[in-house]
Protein backbone atom coordinates (compact mmCIF):
# COMPACT_ATOMS: atom_id res chain seq x y z
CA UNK A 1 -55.72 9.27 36.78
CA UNK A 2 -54.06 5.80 37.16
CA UNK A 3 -50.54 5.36 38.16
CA UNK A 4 -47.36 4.66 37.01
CA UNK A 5 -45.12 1.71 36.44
CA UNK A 6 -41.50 1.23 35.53
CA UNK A 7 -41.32 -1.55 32.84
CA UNK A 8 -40.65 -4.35 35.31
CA UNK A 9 -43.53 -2.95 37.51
CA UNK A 10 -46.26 -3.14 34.51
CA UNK A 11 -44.61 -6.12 33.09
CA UNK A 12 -45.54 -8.28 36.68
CA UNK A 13 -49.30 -7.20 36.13
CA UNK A 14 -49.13 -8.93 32.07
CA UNK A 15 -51.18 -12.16 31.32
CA UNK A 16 -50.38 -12.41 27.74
CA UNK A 17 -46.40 -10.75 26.66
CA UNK A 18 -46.91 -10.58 22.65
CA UNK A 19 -43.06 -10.65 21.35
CA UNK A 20 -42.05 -8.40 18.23
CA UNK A 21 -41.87 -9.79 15.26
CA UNK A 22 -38.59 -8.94 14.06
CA UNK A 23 -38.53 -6.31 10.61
CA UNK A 24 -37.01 -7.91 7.60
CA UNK A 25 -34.78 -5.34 6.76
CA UNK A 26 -33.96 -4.46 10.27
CA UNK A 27 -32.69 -7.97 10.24
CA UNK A 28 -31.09 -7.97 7.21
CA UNK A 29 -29.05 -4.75 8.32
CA UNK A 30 -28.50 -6.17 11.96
CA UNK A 31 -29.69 -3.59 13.93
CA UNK A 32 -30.24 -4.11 17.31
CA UNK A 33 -31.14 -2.24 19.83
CA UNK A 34 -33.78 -1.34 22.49
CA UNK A 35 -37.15 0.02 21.84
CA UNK A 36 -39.02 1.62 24.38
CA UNK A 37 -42.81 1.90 24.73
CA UNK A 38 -45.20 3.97 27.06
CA UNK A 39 -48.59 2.21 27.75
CA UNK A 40 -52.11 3.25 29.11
CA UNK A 41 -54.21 0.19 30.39
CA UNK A 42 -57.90 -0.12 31.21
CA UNK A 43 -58.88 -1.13 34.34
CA UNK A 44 -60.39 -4.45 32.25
CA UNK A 45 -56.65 -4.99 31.41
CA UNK A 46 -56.37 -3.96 27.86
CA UNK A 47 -53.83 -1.70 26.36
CA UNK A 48 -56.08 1.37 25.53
CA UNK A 49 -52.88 3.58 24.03
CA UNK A 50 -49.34 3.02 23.41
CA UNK A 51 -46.84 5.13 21.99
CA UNK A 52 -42.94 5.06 21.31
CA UNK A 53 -40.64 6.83 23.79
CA UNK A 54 -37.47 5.97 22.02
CA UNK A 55 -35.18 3.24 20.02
CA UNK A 56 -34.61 3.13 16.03
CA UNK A 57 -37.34 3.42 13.81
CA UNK A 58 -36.90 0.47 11.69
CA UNK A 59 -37.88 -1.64 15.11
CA UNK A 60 -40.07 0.77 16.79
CA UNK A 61 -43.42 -0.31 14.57
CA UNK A 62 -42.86 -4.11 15.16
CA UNK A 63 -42.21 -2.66 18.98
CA UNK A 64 -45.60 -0.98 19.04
CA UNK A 65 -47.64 -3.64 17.50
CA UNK A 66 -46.74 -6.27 19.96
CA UNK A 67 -46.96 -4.10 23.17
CA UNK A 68 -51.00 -3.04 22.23
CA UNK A 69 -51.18 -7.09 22.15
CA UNK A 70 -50.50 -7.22 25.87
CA UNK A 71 -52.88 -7.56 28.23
CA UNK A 72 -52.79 -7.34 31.91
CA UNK A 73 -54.63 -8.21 35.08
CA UNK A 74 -57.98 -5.79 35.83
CA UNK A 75 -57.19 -3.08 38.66
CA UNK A 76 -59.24 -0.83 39.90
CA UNK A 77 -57.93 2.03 38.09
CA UNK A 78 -55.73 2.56 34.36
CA UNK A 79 -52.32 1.71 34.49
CA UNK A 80 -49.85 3.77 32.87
CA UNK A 81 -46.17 2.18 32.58
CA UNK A 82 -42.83 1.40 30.22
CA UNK A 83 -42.25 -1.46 28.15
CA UNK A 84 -39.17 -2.40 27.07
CA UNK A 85 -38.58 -4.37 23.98
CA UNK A 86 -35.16 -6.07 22.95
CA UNK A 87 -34.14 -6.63 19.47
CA UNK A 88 -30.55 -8.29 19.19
CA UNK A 89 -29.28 -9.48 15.43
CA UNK A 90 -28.13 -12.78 14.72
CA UNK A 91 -26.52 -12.41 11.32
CA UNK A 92 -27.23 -15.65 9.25
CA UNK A 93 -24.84 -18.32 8.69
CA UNK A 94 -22.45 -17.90 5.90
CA UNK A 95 -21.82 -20.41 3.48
CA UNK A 96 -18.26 -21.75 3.77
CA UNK A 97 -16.24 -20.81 0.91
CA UNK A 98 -13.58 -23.38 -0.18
CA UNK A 99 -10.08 -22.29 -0.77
């Protein structure tokens, strides 16, 4: 059984951090918010499972698809650890309106 890692623990091991693409209409209804994902690496580095632990579910699937995307320095054993993922909206400009 391999061991694990806070977010910032596993995160230290990661060669390649895949970002989330943010969901259309997650943007469009400016949620934000924090998704969190539990991983299982191979000692070859690759994310072998990953599965949500919590945060909305409009940002969750762009959440999971980026964190199996990772991939980490080989170890001797599997990894198991948190990721965290940040989503924060940035509501589009608005037009000026002339009075």
């Amino acid at each position: 059984m391999g061991s694990q890692e806070t977010g910032s623990e596993i995160a230290h091991w990661a060669r390649t951090k895949v970002q989330p693409v943010y969901p259309d209409l997650a943007r469009k209804l400016n949620l934000a918010g924090t998704v969190r994902i539990q991983i299982a690496v191979t000692p070859s580095g690759v994310v072998k499972d990953a599965k949500v632990l919590g945060g909305h579910p409009l940002l969750a699937g762009a959440a999971l698809d980026a964190a199996k995307k990772w991939r980490f320095e080989p170890s001797a054993t599997e990894r198991n650890g948190v990721l965290d993922f940040k989503f924060e909206s940035h509501p589009e400009m608005q037009p000026e309106t002339k009075r």
